[in-house]
Protein backbone atom coordinates (compact mmCIF):
# COMPACT_ATOMS: atom_id res chain seq x y z
CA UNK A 1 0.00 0.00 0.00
CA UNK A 2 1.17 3.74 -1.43
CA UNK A 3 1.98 5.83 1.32
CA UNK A 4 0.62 9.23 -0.45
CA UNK A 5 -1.72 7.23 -2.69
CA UNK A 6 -4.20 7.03 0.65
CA UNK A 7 -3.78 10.80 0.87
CA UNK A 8 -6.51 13.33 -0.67
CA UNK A 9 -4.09 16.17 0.03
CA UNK A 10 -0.82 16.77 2.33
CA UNK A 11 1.08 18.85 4.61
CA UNK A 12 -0.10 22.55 5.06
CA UNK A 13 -2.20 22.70 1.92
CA UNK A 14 -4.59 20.50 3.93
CA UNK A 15 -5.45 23.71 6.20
CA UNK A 16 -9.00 24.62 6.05
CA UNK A 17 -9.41 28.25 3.91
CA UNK A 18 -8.51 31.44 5.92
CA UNK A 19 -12.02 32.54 5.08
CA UNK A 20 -13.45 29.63 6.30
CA UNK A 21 -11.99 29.47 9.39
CA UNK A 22 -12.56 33.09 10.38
CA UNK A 23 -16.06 32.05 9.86
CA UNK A 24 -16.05 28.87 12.21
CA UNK A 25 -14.11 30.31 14.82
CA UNK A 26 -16.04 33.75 14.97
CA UNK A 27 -18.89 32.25 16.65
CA UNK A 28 -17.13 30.65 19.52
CA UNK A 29 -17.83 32.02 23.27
CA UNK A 30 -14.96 34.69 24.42
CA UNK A 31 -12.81 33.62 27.44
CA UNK A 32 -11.50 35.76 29.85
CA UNK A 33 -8.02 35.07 31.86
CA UNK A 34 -5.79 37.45 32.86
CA UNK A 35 -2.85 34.98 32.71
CA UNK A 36 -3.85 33.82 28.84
CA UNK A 37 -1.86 36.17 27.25
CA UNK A 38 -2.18 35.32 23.47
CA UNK A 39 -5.51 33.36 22.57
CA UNK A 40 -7.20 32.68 19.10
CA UNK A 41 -8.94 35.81 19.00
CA UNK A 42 -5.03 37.12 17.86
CA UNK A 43 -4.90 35.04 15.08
CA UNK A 44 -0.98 34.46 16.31
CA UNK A 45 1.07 31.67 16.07
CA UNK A 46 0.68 29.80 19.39
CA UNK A 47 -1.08 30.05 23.11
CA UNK A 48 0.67 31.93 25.85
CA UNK A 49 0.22 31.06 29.13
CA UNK A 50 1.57 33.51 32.04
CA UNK A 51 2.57 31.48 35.05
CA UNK A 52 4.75 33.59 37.16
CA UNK A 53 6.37 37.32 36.75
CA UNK A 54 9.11 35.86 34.20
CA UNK A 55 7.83 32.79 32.50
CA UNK A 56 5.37 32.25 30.28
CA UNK A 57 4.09 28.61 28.30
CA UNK A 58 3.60 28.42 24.63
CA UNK A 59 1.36 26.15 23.74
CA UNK A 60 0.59 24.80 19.94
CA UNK A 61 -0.60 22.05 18.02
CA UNK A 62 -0.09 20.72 14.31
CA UNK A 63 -0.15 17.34 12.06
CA UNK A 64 -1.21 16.90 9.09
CA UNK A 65 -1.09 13.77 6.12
CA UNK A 66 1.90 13.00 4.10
CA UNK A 67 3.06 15.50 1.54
CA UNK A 68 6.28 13.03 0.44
CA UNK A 69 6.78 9.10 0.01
CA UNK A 70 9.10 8.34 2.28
CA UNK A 71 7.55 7.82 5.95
CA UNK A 72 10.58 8.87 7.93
CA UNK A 73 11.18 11.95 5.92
CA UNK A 74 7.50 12.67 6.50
CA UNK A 75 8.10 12.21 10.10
CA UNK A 76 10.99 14.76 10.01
CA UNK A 77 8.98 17.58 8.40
CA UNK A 78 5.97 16.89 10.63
CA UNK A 79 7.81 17.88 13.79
CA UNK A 80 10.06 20.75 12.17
CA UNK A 81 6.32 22.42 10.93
CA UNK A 82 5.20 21.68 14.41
CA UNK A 83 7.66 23.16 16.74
CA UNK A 84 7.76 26.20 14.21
CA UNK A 85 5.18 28.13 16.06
CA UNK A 86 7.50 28.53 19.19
CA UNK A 87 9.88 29.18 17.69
CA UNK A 88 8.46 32.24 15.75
CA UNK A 89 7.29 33.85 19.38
CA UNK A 90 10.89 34.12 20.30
CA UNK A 91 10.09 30.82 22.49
CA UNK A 92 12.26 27.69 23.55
CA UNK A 93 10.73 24.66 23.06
CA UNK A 94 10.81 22.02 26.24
CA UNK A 95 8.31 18.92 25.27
CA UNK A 96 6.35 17.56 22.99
CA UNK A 97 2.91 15.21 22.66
CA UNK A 98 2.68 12.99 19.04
CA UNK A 99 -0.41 12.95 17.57
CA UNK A 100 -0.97 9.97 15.26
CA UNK A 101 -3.56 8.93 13.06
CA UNK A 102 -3.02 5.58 10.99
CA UNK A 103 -4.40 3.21 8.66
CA UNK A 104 -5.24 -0.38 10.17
CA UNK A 105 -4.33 -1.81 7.23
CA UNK A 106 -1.09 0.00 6.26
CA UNK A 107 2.12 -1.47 7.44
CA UNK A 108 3.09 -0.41 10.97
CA UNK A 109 6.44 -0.72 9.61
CA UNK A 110 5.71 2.68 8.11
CA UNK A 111 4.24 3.73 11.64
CA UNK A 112 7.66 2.91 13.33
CA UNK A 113 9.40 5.24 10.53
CA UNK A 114 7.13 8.07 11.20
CA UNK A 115 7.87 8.06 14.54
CA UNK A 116 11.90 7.87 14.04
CA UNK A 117 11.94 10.53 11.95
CA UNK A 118 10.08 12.63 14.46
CA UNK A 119 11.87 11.83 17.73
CA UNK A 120 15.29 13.18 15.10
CA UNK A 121 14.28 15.89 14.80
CA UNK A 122 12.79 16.29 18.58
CA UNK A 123 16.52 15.50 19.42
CA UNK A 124 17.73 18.40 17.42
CA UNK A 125 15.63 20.79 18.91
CA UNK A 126 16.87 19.32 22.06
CA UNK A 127 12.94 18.93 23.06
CA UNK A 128 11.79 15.72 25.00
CA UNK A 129 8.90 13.60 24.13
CA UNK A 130 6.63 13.15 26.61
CA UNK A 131 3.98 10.57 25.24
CA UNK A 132 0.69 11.24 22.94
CA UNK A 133 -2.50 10.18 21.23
CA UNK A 134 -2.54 7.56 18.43
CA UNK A 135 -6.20 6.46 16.40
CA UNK A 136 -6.74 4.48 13.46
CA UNK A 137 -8.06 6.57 10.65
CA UNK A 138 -7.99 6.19 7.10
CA UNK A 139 -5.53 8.49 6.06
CA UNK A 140 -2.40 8.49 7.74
CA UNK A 141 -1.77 11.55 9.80
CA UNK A 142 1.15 12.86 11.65
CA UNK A 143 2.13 15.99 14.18
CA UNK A 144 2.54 16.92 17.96
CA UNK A 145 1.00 18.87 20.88
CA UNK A 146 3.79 21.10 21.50
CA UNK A 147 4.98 23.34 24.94
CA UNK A 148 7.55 26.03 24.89
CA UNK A 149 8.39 28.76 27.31
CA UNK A 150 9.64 32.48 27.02
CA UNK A 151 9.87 35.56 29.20
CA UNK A 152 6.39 37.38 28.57
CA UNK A 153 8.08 40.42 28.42
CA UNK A 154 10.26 38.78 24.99
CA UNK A 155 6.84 37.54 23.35
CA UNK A 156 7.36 37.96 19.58
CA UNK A 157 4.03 38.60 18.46
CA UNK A 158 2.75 38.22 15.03
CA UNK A 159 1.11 41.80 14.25
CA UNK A 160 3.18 44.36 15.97
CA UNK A 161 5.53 45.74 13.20
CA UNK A 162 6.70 48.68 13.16
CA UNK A 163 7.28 51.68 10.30
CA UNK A 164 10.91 51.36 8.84
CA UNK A 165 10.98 47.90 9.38
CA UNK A 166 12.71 46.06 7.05
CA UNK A 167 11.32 42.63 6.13
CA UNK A 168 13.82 39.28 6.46
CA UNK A 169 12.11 35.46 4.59
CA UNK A 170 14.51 32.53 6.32
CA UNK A 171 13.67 30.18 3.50
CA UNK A 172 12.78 29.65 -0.03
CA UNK A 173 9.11 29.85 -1.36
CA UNK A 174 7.51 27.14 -3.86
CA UNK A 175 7.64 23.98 -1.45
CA UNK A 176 3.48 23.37 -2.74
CA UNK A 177 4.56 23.98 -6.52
CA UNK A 178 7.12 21.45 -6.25
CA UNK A 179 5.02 18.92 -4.31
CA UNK A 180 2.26 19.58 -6.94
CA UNK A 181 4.69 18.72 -9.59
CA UNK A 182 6.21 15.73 -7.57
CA UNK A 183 2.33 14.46 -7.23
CA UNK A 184 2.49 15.05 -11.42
CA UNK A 185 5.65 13.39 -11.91
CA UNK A 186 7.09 16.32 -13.63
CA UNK A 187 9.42 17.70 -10.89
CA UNK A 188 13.11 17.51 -11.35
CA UNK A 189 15.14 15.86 -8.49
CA UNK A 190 17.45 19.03 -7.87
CA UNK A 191 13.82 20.89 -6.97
CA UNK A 192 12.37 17.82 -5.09
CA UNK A 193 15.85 17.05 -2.83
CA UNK A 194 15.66 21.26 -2.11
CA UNK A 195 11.90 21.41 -1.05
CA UNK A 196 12.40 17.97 1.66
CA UNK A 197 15.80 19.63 2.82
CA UNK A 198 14.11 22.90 3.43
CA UNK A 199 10.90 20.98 4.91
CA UNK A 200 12.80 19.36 7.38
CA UNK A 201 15.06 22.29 8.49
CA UNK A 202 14.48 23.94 11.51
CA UNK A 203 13.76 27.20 12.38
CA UNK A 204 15.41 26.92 15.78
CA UNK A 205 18.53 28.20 14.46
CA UNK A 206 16.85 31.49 12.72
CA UNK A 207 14.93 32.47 15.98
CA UNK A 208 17.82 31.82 17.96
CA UNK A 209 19.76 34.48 16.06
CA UNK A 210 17.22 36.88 15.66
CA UNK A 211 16.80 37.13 19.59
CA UNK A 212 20.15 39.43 19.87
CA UNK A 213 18.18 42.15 17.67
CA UNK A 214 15.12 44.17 17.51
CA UNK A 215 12.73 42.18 15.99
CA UNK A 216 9.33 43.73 16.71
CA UNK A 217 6.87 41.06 15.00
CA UNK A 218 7.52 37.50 13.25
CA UNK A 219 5.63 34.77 12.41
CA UNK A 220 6.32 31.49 10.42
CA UNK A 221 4.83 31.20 6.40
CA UNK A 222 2.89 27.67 6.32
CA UNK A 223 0.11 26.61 4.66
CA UNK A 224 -1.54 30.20 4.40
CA UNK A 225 1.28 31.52 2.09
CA UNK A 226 3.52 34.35 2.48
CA UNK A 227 0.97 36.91 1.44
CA UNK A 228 -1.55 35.81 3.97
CA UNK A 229 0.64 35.41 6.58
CA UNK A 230 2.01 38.70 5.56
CA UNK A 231 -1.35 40.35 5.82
CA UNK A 232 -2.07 39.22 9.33
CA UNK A 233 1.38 40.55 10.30
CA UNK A 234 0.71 43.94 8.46
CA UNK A 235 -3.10 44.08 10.58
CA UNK A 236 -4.65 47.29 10.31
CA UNK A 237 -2.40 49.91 11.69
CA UNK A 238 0.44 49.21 8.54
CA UNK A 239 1.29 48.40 4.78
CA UNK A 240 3.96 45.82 4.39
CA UNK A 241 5.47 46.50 1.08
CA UNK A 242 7.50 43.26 -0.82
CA UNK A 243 9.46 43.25 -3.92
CA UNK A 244 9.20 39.48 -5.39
CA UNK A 245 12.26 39.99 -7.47
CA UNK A 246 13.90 39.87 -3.79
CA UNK A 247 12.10 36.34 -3.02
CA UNK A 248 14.39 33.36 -2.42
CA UNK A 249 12.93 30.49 -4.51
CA UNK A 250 13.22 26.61 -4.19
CA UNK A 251 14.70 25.19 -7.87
CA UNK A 252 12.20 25.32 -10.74
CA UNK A 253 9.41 26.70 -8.74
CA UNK A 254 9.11 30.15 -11.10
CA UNK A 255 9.17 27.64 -13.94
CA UNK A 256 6.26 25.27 -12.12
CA UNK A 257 4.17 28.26 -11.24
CA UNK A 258 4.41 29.17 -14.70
CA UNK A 259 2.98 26.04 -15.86
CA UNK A 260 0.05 26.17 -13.67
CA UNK A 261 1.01 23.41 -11.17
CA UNK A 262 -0.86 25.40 -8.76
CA UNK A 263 -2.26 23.69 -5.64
CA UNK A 264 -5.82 23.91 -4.41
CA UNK A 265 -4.62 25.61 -1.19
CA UNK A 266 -3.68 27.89 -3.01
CA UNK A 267 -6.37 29.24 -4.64
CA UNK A 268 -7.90 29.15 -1.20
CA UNK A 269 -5.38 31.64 -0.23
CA UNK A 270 -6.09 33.84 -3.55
CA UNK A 271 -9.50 34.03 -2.84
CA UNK A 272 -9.09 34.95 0.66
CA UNK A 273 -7.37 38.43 -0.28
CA UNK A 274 -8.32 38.77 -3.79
CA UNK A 275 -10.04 42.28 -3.13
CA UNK A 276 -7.40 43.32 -0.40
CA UNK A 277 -4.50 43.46 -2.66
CA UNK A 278 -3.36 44.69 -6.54
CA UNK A 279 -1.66 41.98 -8.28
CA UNK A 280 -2.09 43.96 -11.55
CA UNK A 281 1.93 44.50 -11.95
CA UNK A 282 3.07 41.39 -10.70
CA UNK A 283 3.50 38.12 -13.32
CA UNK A 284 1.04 35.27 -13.04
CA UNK A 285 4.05 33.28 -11.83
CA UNK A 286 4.77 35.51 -8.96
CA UNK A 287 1.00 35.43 -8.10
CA UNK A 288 1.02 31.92 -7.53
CA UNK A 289 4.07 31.89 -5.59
CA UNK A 290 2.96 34.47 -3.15
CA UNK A 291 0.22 32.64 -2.93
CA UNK A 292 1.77 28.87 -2.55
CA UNK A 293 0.91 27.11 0.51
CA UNK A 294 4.57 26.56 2.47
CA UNK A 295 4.71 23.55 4.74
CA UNK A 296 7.38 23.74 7.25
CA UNK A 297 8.15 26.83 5.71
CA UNK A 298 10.43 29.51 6.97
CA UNK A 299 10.13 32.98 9.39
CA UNK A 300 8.92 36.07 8.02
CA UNK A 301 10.41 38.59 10.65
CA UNK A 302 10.53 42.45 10.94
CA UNK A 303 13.12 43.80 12.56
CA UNK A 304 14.62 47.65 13.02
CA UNK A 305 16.44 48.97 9.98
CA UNK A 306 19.30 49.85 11.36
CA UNK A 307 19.92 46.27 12.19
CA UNK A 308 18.49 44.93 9.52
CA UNK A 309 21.60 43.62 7.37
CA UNK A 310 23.42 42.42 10.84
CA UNK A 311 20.47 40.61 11.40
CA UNK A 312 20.58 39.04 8.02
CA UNK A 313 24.07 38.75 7.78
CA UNK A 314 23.95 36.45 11.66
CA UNK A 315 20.72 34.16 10.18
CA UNK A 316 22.43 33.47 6.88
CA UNK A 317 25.56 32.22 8.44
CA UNK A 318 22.94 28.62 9.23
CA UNK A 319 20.53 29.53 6.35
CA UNK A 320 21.99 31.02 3.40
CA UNK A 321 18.71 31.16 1.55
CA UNK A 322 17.84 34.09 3.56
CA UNK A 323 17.58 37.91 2.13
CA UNK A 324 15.68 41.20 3.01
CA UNK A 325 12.37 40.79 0.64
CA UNK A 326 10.84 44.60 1.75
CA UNK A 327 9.92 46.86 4.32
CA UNK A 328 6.89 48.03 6.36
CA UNK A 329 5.43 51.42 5.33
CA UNK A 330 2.48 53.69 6.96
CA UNK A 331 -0.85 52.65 5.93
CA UNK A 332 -1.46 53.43 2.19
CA UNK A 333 -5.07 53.30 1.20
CA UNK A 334 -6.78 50.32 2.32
CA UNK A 335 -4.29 47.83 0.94
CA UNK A 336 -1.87 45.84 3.74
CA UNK A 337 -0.05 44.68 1.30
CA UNK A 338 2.14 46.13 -1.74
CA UNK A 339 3.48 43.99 -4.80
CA UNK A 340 6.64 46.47 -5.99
């Protein structure tokens, strides 16, 4: 039995629509606790959880099904998507729960991989597995509970820019344009071998070195796509404006978005901020990438100007891929977002 061939979609381009889950979670009760210092209402990366004058808990969750063949590999990009989240609130991650979901008929064989690959990477974050949940389902499914800490007072939030920041992308865009052309059998190897090494990296060592500078908002680009992701940064106070010659691209993904290898996800993500945005200037190609679901994908940070290239210059000594893609402007219009 095909591992992705019991898969109707994988990795973060399984997320439900941003417009449809602004709509589900709008008509949940509000909660009120002092000591819950980041909640859904924020639409930020992960829970935070006061619990004495200095230390806060970060609390997230992720899985989703297989977005490559090989079970252990899937179990390696699984956990680096999942302990993202902390790592994008300027958090240290201590422990993890997995979450498992697995077909009764599959070979557990394939189970036992899964869960190698994700205990590696666990042990690279230097993060301990504490136990978790496992059901039998029909597609296979794979992610953890996660728990971090940081100081509240060093909470990187996700929508607190500021003008004259400059904008820093820690990895390549295009990982759902190559997976879309892997699914299609069309993708070169240079382009798949790229997208699974930058799928399993972590961001750990990016947020570790953007902690000695002043980063004022970050957030990680998943299955929402950078311009999404980029809008909820931007909120309603700014205009975040990005120059996609700037980009850093995964191998061949230009050409794939040119040939329409576009994922559903994607057009999710299109639809979500097709009036809140002018793509008139920028290529069809460029669209689509902006657009592309990331899984695993990197940290879109803002940080001071005057730092800006320092800050670069520290990240790209453990990710090379990284470069300055724009800056954050006063509000212009009604648009949060700026194709130059």
């Amino acid at each position: 039995m095909d591992f992705l061939s019991q898969c109707t979609s994988g990795g973060c381009g399984a997320k439900i629509g941003p417009n449809e889950l602004a709509g589900f979670l709008g008509g949940l009760p509000k909660f009120s606790d002092e000591k819950l210092l980041v909640d859904f209402n924020a639409s930020d990366d992960a829970a935070v959880y006061q619990v004495s004058e200095n230390l806060a808990l970060i609390s997230t969750v992720d899985f989703f099904s297989p977005m490559v063949e090989d079970p252990r590999t899937f179990g390696r990009i699984a956990v680096a998507n999942a302990l993202s989240d902390v790592y994008a609130m300027g958090g240290e991650v201590l422990f993890a729960l997995n979450l498992v979901c697995f077909p009764e008929k599959m070979a557990k064989q394939k189970l036992s991989e899964i869960l190698i690959g994700g205990a590696e990477k666990l042990k690279e974050a230097q993060a301990s597995l504490a136990g978790g949940h496992s059901i039998y389902d029909h597609e296979p499914k794979y992610g953890l509970a996660v728990t971090g800490q940081v100081d509240p007072k060093k909470i990187i939030h996700n929508n607190t820019p500021k003008v004259g920041d400059i904008l820093i992308l820690t990895k390549a865009l295009g990982v759902g344009l190559v997976q879309s052309a892997v699914r299609g059998k069309v993708a070169c190897k240079t382009s798949e071998k790229a997208a699974i090494a930058s799928m399993e990296r972590l961001n750990k060592y990016a947020a570790e070195k953007m902690r000695d500078f002043p980063v004022h908002a970050c957030t990680d680009v998943t299955g929402f796509g950078l311009l999404v992701h980029a809008s909820e940064m931007a909120g309603a106070d700014v205009t975040l404006v990005i120059d996609p010659e700037q980009l850093p691209l995964l191998p061949h993904a230009y050409h794939y978005a040119e040939e329409f290898l576009a994922t559903a996800a994607g057009q999710r993500n299109r639809q979500f901020l097709e009036t809140k945005i002018d793509l008139t200037n920028t290529t069809p190609a460029f669209q689509e990438i902006l657009f592309d679901p990331q899984t695993s994908g990197g940290l879109l940070i803002s940080v001071a100007a005057h730092k800006a290239v320092e800050c670069l210059e520290a990240i790209q000594k453990d990710d090379p891929i990284a470069a300055i893609i724009g800056e954050v402007c006063r509000k212009e219009s009604d648009q949060s977002i700026i194709i130059v």
